[in-house]
C-alpha atoms as a PDB file:
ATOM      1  CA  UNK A   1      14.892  17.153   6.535  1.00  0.00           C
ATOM      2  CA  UNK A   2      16.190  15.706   9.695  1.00  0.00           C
ATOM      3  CA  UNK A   3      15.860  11.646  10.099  1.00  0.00           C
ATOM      4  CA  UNK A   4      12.714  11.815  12.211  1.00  0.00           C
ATOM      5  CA  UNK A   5      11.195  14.196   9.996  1.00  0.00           C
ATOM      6  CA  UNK A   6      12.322  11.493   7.131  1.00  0.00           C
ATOM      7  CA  UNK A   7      10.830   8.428   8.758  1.00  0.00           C
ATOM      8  CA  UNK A   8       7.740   9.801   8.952  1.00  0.00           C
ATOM      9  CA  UNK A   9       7.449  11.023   5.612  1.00  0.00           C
ATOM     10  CA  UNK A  10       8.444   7.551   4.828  1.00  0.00           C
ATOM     11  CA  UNK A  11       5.152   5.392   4.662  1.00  0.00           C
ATOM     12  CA  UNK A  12       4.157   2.512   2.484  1.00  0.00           C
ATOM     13  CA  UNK A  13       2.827   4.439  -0.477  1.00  0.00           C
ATOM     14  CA  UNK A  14       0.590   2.050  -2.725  1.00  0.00           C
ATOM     15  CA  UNK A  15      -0.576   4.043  -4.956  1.00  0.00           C
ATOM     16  CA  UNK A  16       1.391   6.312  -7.551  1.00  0.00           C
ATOM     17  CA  UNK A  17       1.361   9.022 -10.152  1.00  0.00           C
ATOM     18  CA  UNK A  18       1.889   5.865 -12.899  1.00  0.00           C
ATOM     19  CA  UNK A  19       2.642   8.757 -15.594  1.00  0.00           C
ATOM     20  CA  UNK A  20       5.365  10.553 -14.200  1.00  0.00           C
ATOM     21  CA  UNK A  21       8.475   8.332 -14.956  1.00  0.00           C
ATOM     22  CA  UNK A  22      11.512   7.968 -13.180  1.00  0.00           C
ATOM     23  CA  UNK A  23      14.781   6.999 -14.907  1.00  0.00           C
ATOM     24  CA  UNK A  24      17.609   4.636 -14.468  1.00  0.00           C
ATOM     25  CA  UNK A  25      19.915   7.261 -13.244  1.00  0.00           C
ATOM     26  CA  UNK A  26      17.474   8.298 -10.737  1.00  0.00           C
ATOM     27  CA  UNK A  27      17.780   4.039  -9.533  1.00  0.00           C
ATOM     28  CA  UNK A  28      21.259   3.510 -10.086  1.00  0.00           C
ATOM     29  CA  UNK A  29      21.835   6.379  -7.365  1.00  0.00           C
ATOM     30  CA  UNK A  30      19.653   4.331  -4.697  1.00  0.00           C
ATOM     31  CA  UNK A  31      20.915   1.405  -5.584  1.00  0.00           C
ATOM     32  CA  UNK A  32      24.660   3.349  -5.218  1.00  0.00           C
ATOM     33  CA  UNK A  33      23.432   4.043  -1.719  1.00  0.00           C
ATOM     34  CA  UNK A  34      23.670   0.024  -0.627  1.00  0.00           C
ATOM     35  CA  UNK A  35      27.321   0.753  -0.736  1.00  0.00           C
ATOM     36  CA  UNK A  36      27.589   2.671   2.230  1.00  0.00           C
ATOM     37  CA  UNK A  37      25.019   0.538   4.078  1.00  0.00           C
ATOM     38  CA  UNK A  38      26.024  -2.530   6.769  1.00  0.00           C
ATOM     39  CA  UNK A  39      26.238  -6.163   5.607  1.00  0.00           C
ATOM     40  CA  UNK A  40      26.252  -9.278   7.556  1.00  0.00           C
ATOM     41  CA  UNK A  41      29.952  -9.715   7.954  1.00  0.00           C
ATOM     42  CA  UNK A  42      30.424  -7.630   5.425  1.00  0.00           C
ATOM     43  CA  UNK A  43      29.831  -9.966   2.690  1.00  0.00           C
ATOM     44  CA  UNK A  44      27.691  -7.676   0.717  1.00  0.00           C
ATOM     45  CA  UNK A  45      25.805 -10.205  -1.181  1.00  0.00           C
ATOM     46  CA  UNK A  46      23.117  -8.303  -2.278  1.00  0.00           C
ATOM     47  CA  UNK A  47      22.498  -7.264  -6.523  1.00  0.00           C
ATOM     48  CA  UNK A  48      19.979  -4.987  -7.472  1.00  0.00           C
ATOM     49  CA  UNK A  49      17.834  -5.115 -10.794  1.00  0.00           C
ATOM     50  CA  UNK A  50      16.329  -1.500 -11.706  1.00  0.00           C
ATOM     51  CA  UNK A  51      13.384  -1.278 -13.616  1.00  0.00           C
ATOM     52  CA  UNK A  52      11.858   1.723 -14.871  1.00  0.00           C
ATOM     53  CA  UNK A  53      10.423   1.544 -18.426  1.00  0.00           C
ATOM     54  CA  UNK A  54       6.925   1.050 -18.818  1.00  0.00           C
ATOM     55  CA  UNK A  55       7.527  -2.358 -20.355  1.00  0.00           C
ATOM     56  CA  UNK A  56       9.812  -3.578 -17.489  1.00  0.00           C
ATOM     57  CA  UNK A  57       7.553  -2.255 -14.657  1.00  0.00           C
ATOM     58  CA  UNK A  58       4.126  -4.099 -16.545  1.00  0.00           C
ATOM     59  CA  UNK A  59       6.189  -7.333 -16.075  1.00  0.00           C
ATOM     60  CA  UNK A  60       7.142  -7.017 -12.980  1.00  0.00           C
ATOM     61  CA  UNK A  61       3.484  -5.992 -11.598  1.00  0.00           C
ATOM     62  CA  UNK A  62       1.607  -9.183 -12.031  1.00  0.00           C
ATOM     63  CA  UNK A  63       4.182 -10.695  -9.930  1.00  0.00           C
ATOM     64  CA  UNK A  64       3.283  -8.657  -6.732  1.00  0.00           C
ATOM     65  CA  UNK A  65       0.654  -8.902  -4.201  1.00  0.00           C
ATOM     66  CA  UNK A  66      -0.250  -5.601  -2.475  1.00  0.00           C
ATOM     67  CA  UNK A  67      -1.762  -4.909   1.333  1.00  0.00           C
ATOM     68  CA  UNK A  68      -2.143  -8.338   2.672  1.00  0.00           C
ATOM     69  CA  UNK A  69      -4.648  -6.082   5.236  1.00  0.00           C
ATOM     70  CA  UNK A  70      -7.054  -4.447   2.904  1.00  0.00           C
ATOM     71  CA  UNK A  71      -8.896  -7.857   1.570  1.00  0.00           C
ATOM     72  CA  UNK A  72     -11.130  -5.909  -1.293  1.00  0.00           C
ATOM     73  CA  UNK A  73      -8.214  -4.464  -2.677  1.00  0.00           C
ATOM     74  CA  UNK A  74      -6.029  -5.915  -5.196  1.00  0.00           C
ATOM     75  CA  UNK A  75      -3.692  -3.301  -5.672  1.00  0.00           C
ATOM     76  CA  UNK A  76      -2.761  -0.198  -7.578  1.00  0.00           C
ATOM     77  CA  UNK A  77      -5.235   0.513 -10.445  1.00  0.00           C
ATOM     78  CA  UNK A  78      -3.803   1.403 -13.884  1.00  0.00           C
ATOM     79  CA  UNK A  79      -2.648   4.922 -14.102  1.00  0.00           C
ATOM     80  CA  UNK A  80      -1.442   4.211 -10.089  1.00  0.00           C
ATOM     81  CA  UNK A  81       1.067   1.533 -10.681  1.00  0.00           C
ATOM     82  CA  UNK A  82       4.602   2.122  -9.880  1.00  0.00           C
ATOM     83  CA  UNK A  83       7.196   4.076 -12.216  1.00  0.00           C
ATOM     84  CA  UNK A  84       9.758   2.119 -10.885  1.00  0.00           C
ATOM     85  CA  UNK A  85      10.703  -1.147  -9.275  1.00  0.00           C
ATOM     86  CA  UNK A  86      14.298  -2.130  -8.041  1.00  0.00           C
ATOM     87  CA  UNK A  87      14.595  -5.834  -7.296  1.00  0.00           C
ATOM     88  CA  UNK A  88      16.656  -7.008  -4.353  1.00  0.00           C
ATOM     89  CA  UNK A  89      18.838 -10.137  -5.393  1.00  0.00           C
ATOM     90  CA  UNK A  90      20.681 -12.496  -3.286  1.00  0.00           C
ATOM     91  CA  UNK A  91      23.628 -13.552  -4.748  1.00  0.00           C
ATOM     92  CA  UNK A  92      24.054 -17.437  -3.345  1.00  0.00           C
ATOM     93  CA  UNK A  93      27.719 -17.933  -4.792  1.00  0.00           C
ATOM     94  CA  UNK A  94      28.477 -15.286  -1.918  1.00  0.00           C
ATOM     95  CA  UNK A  95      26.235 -16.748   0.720  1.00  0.00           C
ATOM     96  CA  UNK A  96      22.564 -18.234   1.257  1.00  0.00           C
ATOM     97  CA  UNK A  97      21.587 -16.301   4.459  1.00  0.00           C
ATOM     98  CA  UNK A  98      21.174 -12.314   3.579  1.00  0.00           C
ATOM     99  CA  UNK A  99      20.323 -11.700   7.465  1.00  0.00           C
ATOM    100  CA  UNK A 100      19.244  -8.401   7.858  1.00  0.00           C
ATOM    101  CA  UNK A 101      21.064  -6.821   4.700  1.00  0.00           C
ATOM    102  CA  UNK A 102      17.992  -6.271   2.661  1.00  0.00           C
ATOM    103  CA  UNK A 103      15.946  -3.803   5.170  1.00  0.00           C
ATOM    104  CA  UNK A 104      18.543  -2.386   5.938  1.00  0.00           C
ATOM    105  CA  UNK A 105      19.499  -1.290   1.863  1.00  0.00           C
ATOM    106  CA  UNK A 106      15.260  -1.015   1.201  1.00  0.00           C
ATOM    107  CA  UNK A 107      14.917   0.953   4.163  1.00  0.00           C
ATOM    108  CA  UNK A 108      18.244   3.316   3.095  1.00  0.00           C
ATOM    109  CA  UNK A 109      16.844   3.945  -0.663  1.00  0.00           C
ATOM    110  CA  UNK A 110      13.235   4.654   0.390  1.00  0.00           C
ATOM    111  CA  UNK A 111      14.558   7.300   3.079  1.00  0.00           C
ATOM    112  CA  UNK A 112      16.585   8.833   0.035  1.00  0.00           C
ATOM    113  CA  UNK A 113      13.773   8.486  -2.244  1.00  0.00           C
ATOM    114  CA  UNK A 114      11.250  10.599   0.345  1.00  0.00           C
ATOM    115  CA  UNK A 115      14.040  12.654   0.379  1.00  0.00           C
ATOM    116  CA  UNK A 116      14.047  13.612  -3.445  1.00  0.00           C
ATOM    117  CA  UNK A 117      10.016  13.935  -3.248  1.00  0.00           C
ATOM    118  CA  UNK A 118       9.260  10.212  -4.368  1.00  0.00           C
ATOM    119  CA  UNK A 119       8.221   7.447  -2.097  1.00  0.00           C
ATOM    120  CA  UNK A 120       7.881   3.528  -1.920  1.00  0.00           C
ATOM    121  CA  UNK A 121       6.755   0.277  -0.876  1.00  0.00           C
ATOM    122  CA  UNK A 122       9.141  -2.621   0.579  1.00  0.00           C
ATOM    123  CA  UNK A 123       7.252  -5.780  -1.624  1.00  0.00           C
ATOM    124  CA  UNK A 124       8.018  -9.413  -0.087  1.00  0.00           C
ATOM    125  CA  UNK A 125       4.969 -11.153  -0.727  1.00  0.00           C
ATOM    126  CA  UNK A 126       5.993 -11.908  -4.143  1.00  0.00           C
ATOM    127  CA  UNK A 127       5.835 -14.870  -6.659  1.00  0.00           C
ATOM    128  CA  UNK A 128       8.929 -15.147  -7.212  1.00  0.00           C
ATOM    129  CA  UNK A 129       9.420 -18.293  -9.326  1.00  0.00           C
ATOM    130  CA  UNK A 130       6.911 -16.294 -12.097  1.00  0.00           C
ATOM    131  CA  UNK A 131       9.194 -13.054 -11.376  1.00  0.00           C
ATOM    132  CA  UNK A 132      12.815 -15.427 -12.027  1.00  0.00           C
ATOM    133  CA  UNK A 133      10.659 -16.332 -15.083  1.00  0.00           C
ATOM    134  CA  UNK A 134       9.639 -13.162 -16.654  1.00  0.00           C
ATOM    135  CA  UNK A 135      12.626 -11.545 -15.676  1.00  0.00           C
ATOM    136  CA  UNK A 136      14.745 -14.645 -16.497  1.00  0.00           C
ATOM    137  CA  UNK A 137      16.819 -14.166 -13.178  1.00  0.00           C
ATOM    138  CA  UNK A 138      19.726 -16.866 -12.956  1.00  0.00           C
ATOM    139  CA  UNK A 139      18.703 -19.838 -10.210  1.00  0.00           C
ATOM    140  CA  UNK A 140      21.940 -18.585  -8.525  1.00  0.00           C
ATOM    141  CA  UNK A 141      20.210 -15.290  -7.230  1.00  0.00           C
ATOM    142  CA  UNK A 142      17.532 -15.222  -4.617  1.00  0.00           C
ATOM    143  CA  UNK A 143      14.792 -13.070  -5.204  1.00  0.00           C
ATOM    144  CA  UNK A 144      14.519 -11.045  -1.416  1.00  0.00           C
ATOM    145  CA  UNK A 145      12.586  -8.249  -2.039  1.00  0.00           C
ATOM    146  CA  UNK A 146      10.853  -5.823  -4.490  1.00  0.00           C
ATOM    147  CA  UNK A 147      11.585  -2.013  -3.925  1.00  0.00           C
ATOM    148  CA  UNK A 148       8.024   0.164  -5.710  1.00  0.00           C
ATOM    149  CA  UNK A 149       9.091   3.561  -6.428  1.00  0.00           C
ATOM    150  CA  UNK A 150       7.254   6.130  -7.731  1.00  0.00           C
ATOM    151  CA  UNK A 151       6.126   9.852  -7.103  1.00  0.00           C
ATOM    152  CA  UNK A 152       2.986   8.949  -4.157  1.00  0.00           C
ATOM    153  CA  UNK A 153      -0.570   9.503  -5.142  1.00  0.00           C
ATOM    154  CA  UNK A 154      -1.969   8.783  -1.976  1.00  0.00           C
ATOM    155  CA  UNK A 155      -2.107  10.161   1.848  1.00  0.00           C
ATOM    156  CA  UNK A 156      -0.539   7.695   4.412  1.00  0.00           C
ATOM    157  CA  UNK A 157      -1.152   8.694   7.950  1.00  0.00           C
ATOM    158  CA  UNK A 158       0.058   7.194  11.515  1.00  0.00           C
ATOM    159  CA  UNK A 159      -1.818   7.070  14.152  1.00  0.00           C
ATOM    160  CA  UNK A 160      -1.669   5.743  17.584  1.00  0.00           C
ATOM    161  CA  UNK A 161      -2.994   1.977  18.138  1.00  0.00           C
ATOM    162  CA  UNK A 162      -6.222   1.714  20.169  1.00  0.00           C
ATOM    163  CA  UNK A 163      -4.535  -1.526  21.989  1.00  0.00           C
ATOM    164  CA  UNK A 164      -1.981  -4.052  21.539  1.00  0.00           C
ATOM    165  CA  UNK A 165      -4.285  -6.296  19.059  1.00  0.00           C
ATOM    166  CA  UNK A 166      -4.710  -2.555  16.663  1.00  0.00           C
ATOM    167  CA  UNK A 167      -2.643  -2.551  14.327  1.00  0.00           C
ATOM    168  CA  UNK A 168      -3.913  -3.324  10.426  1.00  0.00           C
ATOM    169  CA  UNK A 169      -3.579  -0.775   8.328  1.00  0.00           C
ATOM    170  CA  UNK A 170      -6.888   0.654   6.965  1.00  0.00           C
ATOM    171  CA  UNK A 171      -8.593   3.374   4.465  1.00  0.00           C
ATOM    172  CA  UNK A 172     -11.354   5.502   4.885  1.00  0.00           C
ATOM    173  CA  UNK A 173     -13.859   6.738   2.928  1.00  0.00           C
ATOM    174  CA  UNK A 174     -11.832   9.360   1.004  1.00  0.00           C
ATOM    175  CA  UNK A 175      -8.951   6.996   0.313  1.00  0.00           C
ATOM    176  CA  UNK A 176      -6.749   7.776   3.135  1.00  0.00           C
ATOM    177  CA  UNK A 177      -4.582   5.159   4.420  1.00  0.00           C
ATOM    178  CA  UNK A 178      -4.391   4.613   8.146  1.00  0.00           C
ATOM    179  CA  UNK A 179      -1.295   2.958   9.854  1.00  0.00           C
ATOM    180  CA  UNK A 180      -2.028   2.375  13.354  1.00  0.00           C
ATOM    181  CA  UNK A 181       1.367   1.874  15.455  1.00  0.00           C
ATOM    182  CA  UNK A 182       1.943   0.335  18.796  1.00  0.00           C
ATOM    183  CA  UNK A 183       2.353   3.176  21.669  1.00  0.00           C
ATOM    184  CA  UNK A 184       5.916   3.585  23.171  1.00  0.00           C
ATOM    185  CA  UNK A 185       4.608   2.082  26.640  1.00  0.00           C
ATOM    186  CA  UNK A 186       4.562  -1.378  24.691  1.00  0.00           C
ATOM    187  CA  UNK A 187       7.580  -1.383  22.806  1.00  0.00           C
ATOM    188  CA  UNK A 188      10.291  -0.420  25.827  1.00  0.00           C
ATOM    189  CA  UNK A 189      10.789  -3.194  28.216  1.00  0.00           C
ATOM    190  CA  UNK A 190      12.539  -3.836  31.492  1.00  0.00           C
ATOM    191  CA  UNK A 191      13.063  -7.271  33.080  1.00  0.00           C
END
């Protein structure tokens, strides 16, 4: 696969084949990955916490809150939770700003994941004082973001955006998620 052809095979998958399990090996090589990714002055501050049994990833769920667009739905049902989570850390003895660092690593695993035949879902609307809890994460890391990996169980489509104001994500009646996207005439510029 080429990168375009990556990128859009790389949607916000939600819902997941719960059963099929992936293992630490499988997250140690996307977390491996943030290696080779930029940093903010290259302080690399980032530390990554994978999570893949079925105890870990039961924790970690409750902690979560899924679609901020679709307002009847909760999130995954059992049996369509994720296999896998990897949380992103901020280490603050290194820094306390983790500019753009964290995309840029979730965004690098989740292309590598689509790439192996999984996909994922970039989490930041977390609670993450009940997360440092559960997990019992030191105060000196920052919780950034929550990686959701899993194999998808769901069909994520893009679509062009009626007009500038179109753009929440929907489903249809047969479950198929719909991400409208801003047309190219909006994004590019010129002043």
């Amino acid at each position: 696969m080429n990168i375009t052809e990556l990128l859009k095979k790389n949607r916000s998958f939600r819902r997941f084949h719960e059963d099929r399990r992936l293992g630490r090996q499988t997250l140690v090589n996307l977390i491996k990955l943030s290696r080779l990714c930029p940093s903010a002055a290259n302080r690399q501050p980032l530390k990554f916490l994978p999570a893949c049994s079925v105890e870990q990833t039961a924790e970690i769920f409750p902690h979560l809150l899924w679609a901020g667009a679709l307002k009847d739905w909760t999130g995954p049902a059992e049996g369509e939770r994720p296999a896998a989570y990897i949380v992103i850390l901020g280490d603050t003895h290194i820094t306390k700003n983790f500019n753009v660092d964290p995309g840029i690593v979730a965004q690098s695993m989740l292309l590598s994941a689509v790439e192996q035949g999984l996909g994922g879902c970039m989490i930041g609307s977390i609670d993450r004082e009940g997360l440092r809890r559960t997990l019992n994460i030191p105060n000196r890391f920052a919780i950034v973001l929550v990686v959701a990996l899993g194999y998808p169980n769901e069909t994520v489509v893009l679509e062009d955006g009626k007009d500038a104001k179109d753009i929440d994500y929907w489903r249809d009646a047969d479950g198929v998620h719909h991400v409208p996207k801003r047309p190219l005439e909006e994004l590019v510029v010129e002043f």
